[in-house]
Protein backbone atom coordinates (compact mmCIF):
# COMPACT_ATOMS: atom_id res chain seq x y z
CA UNK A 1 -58.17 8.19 -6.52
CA UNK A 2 -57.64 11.04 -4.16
CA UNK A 3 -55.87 12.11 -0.72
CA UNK A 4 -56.53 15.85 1.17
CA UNK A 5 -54.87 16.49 4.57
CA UNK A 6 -54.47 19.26 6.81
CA UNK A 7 -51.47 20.19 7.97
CA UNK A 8 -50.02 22.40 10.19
CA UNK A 9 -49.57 25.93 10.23
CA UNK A 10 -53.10 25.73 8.35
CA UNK A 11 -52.08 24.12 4.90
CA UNK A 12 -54.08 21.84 2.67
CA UNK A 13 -52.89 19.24 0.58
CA UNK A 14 -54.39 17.33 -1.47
CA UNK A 15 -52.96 14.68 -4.35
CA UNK A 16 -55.00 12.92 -7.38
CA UNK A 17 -54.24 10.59 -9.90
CA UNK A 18 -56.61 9.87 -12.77
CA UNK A 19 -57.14 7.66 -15.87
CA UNK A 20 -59.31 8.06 -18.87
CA UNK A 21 -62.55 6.04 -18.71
CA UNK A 22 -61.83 2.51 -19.39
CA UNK A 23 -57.91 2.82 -19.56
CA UNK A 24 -56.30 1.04 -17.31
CA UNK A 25 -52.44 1.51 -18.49
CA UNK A 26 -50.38 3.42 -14.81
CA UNK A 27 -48.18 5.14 -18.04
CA UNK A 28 -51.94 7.01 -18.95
CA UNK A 29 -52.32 8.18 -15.72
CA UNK A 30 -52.59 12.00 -15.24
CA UNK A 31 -51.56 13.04 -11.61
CA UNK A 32 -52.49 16.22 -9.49
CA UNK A 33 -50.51 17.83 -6.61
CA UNK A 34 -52.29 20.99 -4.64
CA UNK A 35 -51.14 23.06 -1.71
CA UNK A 36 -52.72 26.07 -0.19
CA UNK A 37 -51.77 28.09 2.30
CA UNK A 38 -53.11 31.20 3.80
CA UNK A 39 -50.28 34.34 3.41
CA UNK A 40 -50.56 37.49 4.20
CA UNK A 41 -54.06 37.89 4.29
CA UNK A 42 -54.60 35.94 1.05
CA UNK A 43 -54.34 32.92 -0.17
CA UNK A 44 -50.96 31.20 -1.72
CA UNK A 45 -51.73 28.20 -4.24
CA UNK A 46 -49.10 25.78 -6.03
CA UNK A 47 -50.27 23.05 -8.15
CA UNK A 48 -48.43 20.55 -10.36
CA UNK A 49 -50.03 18.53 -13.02
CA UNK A 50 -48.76 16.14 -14.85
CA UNK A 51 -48.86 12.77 -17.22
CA UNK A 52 -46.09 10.18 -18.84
CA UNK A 53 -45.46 12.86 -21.93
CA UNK A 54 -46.22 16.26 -20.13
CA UNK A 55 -46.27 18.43 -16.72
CA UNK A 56 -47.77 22.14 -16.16
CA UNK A 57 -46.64 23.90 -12.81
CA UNK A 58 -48.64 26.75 -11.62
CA UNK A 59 -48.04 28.81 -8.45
CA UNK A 60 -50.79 31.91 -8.04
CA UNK A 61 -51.16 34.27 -4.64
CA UNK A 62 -54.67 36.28 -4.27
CA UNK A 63 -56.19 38.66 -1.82
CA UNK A 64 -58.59 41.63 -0.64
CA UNK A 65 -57.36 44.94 -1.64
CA UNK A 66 -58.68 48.16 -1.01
CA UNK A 67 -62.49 47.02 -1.87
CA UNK A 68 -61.48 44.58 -4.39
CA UNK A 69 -59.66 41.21 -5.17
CA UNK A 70 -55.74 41.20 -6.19
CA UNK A 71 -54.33 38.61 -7.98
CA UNK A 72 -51.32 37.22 -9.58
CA UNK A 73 -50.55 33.45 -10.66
CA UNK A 74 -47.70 32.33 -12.87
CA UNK A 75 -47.34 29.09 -14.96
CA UNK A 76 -45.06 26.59 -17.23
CA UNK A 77 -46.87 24.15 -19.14
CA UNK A 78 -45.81 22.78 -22.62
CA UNK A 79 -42.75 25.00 -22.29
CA UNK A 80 -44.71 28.06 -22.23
CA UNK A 81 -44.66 30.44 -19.29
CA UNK A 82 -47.57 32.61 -18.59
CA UNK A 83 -48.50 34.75 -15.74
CA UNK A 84 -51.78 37.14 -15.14
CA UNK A 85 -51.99 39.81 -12.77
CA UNK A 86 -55.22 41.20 -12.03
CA UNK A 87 -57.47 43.71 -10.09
CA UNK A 88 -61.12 43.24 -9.76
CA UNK A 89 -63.59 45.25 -7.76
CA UNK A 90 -67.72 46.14 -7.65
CA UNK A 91 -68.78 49.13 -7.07
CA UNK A 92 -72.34 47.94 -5.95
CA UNK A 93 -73.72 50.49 -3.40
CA UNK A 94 -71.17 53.50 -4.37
CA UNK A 95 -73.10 53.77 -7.75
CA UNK A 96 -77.10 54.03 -8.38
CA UNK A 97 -77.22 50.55 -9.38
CA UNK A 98 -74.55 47.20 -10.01
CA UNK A 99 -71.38 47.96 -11.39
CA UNK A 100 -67.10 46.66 -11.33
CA UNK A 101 -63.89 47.25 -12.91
CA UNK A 102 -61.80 44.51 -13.99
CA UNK A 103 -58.39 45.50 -15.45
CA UNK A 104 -54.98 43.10 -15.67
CA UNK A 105 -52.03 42.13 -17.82
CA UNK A 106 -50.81 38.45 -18.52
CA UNK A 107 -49.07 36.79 -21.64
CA UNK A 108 -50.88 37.82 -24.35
CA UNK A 109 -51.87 41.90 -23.59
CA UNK A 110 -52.82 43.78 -21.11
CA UNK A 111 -57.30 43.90 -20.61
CA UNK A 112 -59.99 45.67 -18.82
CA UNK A 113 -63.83 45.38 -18.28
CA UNK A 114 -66.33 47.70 -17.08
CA UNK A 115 -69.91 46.02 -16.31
CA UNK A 116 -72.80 48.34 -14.64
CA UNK A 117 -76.32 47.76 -14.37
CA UNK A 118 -79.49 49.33 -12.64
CA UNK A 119 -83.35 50.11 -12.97
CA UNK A 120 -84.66 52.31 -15.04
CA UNK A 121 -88.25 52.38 -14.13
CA UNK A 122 -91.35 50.61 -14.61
CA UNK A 123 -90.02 47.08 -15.23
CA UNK A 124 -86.89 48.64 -17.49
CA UNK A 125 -83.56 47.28 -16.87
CA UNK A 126 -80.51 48.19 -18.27
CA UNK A 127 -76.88 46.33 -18.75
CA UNK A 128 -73.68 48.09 -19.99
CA UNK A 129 -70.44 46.13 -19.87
CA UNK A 130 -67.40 47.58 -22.30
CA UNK A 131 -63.70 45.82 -22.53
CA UNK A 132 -60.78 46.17 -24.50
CA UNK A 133 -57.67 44.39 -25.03
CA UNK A 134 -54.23 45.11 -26.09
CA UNK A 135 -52.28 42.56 -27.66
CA UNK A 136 -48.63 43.31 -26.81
CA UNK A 137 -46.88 40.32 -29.48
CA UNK A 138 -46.14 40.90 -32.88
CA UNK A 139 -50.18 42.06 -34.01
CA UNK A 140 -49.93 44.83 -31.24
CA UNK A 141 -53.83 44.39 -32.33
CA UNK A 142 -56.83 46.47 -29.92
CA UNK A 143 -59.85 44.98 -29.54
CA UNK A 144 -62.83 46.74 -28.52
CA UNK A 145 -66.56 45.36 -27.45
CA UNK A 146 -69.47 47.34 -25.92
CA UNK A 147 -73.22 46.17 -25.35
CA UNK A 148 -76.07 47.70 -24.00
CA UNK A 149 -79.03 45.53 -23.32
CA UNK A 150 -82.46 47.00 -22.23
CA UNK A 151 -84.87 44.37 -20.66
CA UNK A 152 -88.15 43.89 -19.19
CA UNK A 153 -90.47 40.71 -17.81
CA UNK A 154 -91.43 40.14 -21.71
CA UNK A 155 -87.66 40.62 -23.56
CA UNK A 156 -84.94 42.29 -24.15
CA UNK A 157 -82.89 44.12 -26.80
CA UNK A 158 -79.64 44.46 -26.80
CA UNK A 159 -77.31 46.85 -29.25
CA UNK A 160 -73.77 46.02 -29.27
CA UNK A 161 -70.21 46.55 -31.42
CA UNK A 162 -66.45 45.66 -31.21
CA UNK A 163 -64.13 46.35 -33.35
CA UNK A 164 -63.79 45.84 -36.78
CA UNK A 165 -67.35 44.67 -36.95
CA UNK A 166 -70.56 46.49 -37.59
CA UNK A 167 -72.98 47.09 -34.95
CA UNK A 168 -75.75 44.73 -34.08
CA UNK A 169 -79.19 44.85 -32.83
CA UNK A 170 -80.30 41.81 -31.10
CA UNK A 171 -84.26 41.27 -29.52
CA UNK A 172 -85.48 38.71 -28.13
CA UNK A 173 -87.20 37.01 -24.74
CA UNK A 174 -85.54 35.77 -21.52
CA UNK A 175 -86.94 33.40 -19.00
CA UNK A 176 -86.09 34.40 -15.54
């Protein structure tokens, strides 16, 4: 069962509530709150979930930024609090070729991805995308992954490594 509304000053809101197939106990009943709101040129979200035994609250803000997409959302559920804030952006049409940058920091580390693609020639295409994270609890661990795939109309082969593992060579066919 579900209600959405309009209401002034542009905000949506929107309620749910939800049982599992074939229950029909009200105590199993998992309920969903939403409103949104645009802000400052972006969008402002809050959204509470929530069942007899548990409730998560999450509140998150996003908008255009110099090319790209800004974001930042923070959250409580099971007693946890987590947050992300994050920067994403594509670089299509400033590069030969498809590429973007995503880079942010929540919870568990701060991470970043780099994706580019293009034509090579005759039928050759070729992917890139890198990332790392940094684990900021008690591991303090880096993590490390890179793959480059070349492809054509008959298959593909892609080479890629992270860290801590060997390299691998993967070839095979795609269907597109």
């Amino acid at each position: 069962l579900g209600a959405r509304r309009e209401l002034p000053g542009g905000v949506e809101a929107s309620y749910s509530v939800e049982n599992p197939v074939g229950v029909y106990d009200l105590a199993s009943s998992t309920h969903r709150g939403r409103l949104s709101a645009a802000v400052a040129g972006g969008e402002a979200v809050l959204q509470v979930e929530g069942d007899a035994s548990s409730q998560a609250y999450e509140g998150s803000y996003v908008r255009d930024l110099q090319g790209g997409r800004a974001g930042v959302r923070l959250s409580r559920k099971d007693g946890a609090l987590g947050y992300n804030v994050s920067y994403a952006r594509d670089f299509d049409g400033v590069l030969d070729g498809d590429a973007g940058v995503h880079i942010g920091i929540d919870e568990a580390g701060v991470y970043g991805k780099v994706t580019a693609s293009r034509e090579v020639g005759q039928g050759l295409g070729a992917d890139y995308e890198a990332s790392a994270r940094f684990e900021t609890g008690e591991d303090r661990r880096l993590q490390l992954q890179h793959a480059l795939k070349l492809s054509n109309k008959l298959g593909y082969a892609q080479l890629a490594h992270g860290s801590g593992e060997a390299p691998r060579l993967r070839v095979g066919y795609e269907f597109n």
